[in-house]
Protein backbone atom coordinates (compact mmCIF):
# COMPACT_ATOMS: atom_id res chain seq x y z
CA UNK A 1 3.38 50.00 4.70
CA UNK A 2 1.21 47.11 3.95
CA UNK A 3 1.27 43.90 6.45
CA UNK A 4 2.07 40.89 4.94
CA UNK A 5 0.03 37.65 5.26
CA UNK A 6 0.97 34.32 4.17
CA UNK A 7 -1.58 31.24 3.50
CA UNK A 8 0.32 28.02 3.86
CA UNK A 9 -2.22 24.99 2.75
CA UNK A 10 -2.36 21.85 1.17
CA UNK A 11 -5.45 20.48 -0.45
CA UNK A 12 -6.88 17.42 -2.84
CA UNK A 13 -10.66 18.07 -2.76
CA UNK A 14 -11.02 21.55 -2.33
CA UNK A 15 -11.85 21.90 0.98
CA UNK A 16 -9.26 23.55 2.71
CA UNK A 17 -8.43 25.90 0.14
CA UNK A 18 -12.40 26.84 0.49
CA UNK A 19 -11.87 27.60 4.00
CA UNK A 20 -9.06 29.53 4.19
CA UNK A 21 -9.87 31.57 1.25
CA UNK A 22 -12.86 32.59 3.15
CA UNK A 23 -11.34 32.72 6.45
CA UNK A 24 -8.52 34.99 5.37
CA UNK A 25 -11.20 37.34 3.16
CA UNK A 26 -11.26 39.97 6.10
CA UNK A 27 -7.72 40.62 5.07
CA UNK A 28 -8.51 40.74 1.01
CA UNK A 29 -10.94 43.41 1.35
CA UNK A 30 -8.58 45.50 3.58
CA UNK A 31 -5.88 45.49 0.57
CA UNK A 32 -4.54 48.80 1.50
CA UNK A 33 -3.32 47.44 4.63
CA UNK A 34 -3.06 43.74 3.95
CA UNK A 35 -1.08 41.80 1.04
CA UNK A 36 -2.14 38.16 1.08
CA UNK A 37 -0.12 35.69 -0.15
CA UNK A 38 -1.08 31.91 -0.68
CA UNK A 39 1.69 28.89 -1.00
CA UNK A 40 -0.17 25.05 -2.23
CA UNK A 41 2.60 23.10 -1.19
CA UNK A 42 3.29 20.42 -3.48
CA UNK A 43 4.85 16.75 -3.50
CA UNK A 44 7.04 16.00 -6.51
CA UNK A 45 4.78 12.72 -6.37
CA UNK A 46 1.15 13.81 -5.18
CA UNK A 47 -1.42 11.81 -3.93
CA UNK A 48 -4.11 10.14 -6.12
CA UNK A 49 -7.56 12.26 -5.43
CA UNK A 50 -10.28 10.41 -5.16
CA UNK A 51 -7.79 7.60 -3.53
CA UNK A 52 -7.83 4.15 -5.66
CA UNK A 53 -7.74 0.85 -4.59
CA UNK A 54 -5.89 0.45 -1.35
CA UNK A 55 -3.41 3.62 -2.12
CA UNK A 56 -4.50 5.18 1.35
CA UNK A 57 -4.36 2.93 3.60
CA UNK A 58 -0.36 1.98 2.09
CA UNK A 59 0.02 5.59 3.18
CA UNK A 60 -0.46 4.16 6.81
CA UNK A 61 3.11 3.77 8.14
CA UNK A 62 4.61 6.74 6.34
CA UNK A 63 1.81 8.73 7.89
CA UNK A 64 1.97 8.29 11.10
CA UNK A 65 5.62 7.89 11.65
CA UNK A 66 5.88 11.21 9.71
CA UNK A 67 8.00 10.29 6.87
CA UNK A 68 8.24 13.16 4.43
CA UNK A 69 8.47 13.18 1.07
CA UNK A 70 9.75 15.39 -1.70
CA UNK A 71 8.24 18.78 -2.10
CA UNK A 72 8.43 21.11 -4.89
CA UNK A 73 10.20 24.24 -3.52
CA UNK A 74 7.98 27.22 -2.83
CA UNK A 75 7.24 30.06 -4.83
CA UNK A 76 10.33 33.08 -4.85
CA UNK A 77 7.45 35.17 -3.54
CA UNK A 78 7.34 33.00 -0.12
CA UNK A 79 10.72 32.78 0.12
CA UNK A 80 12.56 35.66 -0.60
CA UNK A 81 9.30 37.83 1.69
CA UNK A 82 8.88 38.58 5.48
CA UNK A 83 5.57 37.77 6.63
CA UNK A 84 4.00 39.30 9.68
CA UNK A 85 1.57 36.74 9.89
CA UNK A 86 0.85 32.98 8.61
CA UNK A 87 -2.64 31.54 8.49
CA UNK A 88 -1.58 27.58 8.30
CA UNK A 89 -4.19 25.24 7.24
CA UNK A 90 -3.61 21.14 6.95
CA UNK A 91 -5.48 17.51 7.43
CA UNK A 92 -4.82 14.96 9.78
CA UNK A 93 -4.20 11.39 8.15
CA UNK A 94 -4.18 8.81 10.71
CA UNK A 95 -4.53 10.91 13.81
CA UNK A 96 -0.91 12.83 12.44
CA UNK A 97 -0.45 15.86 10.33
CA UNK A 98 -0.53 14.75 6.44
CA UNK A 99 2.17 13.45 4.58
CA UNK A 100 2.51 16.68 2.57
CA UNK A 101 1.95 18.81 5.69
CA UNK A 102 5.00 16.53 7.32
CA UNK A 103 6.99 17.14 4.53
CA UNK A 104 6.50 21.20 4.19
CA UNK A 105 7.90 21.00 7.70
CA UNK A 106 10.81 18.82 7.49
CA UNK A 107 11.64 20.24 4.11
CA UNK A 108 13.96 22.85 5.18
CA UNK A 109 12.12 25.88 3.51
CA UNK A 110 9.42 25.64 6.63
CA UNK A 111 11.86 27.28 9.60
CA UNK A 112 13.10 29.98 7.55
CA UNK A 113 9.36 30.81 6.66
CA UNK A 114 7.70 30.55 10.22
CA UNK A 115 10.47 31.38 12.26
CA UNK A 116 9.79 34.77 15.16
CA UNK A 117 6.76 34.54 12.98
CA UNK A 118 2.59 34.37 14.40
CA UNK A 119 1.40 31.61 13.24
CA UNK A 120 -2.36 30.28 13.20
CA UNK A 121 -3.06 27.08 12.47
CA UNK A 122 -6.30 25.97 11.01
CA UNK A 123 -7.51 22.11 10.15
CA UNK A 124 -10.24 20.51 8.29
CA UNK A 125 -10.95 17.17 9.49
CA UNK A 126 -13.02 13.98 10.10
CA UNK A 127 -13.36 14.79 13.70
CA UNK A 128 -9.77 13.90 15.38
CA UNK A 129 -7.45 16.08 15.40
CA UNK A 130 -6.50 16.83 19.06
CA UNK A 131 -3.46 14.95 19.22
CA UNK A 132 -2.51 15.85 15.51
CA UNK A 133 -2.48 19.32 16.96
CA UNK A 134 0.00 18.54 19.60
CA UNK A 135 2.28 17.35 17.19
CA UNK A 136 2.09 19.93 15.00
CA UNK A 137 2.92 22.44 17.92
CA UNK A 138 6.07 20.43 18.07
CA UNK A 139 7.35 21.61 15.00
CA UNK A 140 6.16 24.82 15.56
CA UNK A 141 8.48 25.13 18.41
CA UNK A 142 11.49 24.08 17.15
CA UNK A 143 11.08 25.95 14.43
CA UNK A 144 10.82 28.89 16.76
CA UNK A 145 7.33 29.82 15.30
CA UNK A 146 5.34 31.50 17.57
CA UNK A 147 1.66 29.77 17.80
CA UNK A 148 -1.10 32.63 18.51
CA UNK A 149 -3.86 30.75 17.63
CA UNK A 150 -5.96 27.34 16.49
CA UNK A 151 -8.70 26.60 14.66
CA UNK A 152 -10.40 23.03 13.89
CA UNK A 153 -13.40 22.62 11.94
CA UNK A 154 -15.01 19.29 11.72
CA UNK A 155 -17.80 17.06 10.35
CA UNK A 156 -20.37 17.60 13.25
CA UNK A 157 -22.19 14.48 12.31
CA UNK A 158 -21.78 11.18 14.46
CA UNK A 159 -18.67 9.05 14.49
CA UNK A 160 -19.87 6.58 12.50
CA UNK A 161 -21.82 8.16 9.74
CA UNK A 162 -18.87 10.66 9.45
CA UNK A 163 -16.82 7.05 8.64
CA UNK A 164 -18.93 6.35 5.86
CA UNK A 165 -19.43 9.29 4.20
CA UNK A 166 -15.61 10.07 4.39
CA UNK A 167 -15.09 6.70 3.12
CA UNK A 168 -17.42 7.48 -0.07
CA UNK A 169 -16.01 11.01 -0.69
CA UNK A 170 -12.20 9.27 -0.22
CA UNK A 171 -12.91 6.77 -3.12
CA UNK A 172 -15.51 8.07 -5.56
CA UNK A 173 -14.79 12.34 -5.43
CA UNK A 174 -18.76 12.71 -4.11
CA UNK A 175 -19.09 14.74 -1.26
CA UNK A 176 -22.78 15.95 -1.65
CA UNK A 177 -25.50 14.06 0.20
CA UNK A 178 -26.42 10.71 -1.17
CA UNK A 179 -29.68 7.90 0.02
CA UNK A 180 -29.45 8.35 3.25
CA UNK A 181 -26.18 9.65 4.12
CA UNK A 182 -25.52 13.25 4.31
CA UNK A 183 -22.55 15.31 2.55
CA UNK A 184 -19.24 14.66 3.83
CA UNK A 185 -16.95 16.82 5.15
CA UNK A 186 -16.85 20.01 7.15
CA UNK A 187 -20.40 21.63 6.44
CA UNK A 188 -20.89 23.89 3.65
CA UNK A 189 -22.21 26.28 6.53
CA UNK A 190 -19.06 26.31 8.46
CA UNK A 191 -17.06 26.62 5.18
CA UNK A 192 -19.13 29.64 4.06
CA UNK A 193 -19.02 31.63 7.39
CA UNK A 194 -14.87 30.71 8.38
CA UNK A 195 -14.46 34.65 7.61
CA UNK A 196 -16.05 34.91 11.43
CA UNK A 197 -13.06 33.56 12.49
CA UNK A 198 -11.03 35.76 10.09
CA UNK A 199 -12.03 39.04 11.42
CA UNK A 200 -10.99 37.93 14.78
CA UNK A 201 -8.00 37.21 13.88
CA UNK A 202 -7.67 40.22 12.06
CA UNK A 203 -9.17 42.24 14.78
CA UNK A 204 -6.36 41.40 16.80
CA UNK A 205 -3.80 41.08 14.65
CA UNK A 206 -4.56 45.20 13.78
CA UNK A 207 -4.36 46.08 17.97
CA UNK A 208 -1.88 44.10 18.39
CA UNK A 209 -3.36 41.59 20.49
CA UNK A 210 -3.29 38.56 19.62
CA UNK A 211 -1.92 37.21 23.35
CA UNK A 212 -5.90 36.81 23.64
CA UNK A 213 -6.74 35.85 20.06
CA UNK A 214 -7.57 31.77 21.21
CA UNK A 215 -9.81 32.49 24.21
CA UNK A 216 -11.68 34.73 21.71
CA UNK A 217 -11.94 32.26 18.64
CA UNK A 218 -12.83 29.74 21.38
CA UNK A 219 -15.85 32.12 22.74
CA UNK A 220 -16.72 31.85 19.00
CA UNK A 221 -16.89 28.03 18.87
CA UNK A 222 -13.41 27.82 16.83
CA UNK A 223 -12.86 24.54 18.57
CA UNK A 224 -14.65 21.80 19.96
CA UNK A 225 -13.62 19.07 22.27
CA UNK A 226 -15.62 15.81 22.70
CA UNK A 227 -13.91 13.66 25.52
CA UNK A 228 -14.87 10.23 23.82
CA UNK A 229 -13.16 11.40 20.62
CA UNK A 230 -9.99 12.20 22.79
CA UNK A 231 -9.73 9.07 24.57
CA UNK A 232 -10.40 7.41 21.03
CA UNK A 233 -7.23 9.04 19.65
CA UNK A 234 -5.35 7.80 22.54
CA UNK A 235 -6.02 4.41 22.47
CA UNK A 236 -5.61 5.17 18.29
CA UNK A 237 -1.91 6.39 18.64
CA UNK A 238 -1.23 3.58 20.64
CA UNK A 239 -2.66 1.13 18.51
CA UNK A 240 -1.24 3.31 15.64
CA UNK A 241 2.44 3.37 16.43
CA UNK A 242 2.23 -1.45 17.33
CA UNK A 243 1.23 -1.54 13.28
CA UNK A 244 3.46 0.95 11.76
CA UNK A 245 6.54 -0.69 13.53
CA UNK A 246 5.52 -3.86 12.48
CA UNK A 247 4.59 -2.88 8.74
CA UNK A 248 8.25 -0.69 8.41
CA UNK A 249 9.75 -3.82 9.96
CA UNK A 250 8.30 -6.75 8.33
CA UNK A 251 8.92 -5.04 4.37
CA UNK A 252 8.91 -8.07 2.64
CA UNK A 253 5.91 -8.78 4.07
CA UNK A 254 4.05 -5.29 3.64
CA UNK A 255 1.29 -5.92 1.09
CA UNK A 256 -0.18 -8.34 3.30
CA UNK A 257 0.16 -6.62 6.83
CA UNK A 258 -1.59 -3.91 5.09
CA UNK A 259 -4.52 -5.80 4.49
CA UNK A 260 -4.52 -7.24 7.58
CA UNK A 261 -4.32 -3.56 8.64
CA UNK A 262 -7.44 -2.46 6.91
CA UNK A 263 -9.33 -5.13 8.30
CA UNK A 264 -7.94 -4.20 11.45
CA UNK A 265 -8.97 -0.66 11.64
CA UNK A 266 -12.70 -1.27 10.21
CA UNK A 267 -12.78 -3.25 12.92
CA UNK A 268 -12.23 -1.28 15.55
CA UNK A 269 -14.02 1.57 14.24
CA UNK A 270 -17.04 -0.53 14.12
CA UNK A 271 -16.44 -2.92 17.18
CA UNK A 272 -13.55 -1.38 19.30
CA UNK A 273 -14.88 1.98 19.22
CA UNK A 274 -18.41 1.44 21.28
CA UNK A 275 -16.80 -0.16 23.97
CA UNK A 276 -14.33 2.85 24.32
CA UNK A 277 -17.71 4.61 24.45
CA UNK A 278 -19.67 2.67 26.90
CA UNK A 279 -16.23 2.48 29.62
CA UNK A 280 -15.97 6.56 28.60
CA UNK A 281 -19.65 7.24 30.01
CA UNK A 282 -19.70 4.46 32.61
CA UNK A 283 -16.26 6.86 34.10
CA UNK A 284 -17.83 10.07 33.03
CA UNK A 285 -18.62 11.05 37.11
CA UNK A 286 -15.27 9.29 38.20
CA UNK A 287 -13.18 11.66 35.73
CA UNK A 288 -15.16 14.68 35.12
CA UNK A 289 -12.06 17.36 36.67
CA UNK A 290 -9.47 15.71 34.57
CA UNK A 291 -11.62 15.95 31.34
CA UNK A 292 -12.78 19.49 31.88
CA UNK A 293 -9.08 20.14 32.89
CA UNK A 294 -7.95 18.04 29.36
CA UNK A 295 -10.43 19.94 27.30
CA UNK A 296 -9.22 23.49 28.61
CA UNK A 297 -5.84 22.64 27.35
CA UNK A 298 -6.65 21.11 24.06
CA UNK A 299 -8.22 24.47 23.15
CA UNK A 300 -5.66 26.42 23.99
CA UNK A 301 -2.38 26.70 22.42
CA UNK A 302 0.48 26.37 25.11
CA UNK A 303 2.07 22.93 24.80
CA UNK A 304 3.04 20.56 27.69
């Protein structure tokens, strides 16, 4: 009897379809053992792609204080099937799983999907996503999925240039390398080769292993962890959760806080930022155990 996989996903650009359609080819070529499914989840109201105006930065508050909203129900093939194993891909907007991600999981379809089910979950981002992750695993839990494995891929390029080519791809649709900034986005590279990570999984998903399937993809570089990036999303949330209150409080007054919001967060990518980076090397000997401690966790999958 065939196994059945399930590809949960949302996508505007592209992107993460690309890379889970490669990532879960292993399986497709096996089709006498393997019947993949894929679900798109869609909003009822979808998101403008490329983003106009100031659209995605009004998606602020409702992102990161995980406010759902209405999804289109899933195909009768993903809900009236038993799958042995999901392959979950999402974004992060503002360090929290996306809107449409959010809503998937507080829709009601999501636990009868992923419950007593493996689930892997696989993100393509900016470059923060750590504490995104821990959220997500969350949900997973209480939805009594059981979490075998993780994969983030990310744009390996600085911090900053990966702020303006995101920017660019966000508003005008162009991803490919322009002047002197490079493409956007995870790299076509990584894209191309995510069936690596594929046959691991599928390697142990076939000896029934996959207790050790995340120190494996990790051997494999599956997921990386820069320390300044993870005290970044720290100080992020924190900053994150002052200026959502205040914006879901202060409704009348939304339009403008927004703004003020924007200007806000520009600035502390560009100001706020390299100070977080000089104070994170100055401490770099002071805190080096509690990092490499930090790090080991954030690739692994158990939750605190």
């Amino acid at each position: 009897m065939k196994k059945n996989i399930l590809v949960i996903y949302y996508t505007q650009s592209g992107q993460l379809e690309d890379i889970v359609k490669n990532m879960v080819q292993p399986f497709e070529e096996k089709n006498q053992e393997y019947e993949v499914t894929y679900y798109n989840i869609r909003l009822k109201k979808d998101f403008p792609f490329p983003w106009s105006g100031d659209v995605f930065f009004n998606t602020f508050p409702e992102s990161y204080l995980q406010i759902p909203s209405e999804i289109l129900p899933p195909p009768e093939e993903v809900l009236n099937k038993k799958f042995d194993l999901v392959i979950f891909g999402y974004q992060v907007w503002y360090l929290t799983p996306s809107i449409p991600i959010i809503s998937f999981l507080k829709s009601g379809f999501a636990e009868n999907i992923l419950k007593d089910t493996p689930v892997v979950t696989v993100s393509g981002t900016r470059n923060m996503w750590m504490f995104s992750q821990e959220k997500l695993k969350v949900y997973l839990k209480q939805m009594q999925a059981k979490l075998v494995g993780n994969i983030a891929l990310v744009d390996r390029h600085d911090n900053y240039t990966s702020v303006l080519t995101i920017l660019r791809w966000m508003t005008t649709g162009k991803k490919e390398k322009s002047g002197m900034l490079p493409a956007a986005g995870v790299s076509d590279e990584e894209i191309n080769g995510a069936g690596k990570y594929g046959r691991i999984i599928e390697k142990h998903f076939s000896t029934n292993t996959l207790e050790i399937l995340q120190p494996d993809l990790v051997k494999n570089g599956a997921v990386e962890i820069r320390a300044f990036l993870v005290r970044v999303e720290k100080v992020g949330n924190k900053i994150f959760k002052v200026w959502s209150g205040l914006i879901m409080r202060k409704k009348e007054k939304r339009p403008l806080l927004i703004k003020f919001f924007k200007v806000y967060l520009m600035a502390a990518i560009w100001i706020v930022s390299p100070v977080v980076l000089v104070l994170h090397l100055l401490t770099t000997p002071i805190f080096w155990f509690k990092r490499k401690k930090q790090r080991e966790y954030l690739q692994g999958i158990n939750i605190k």
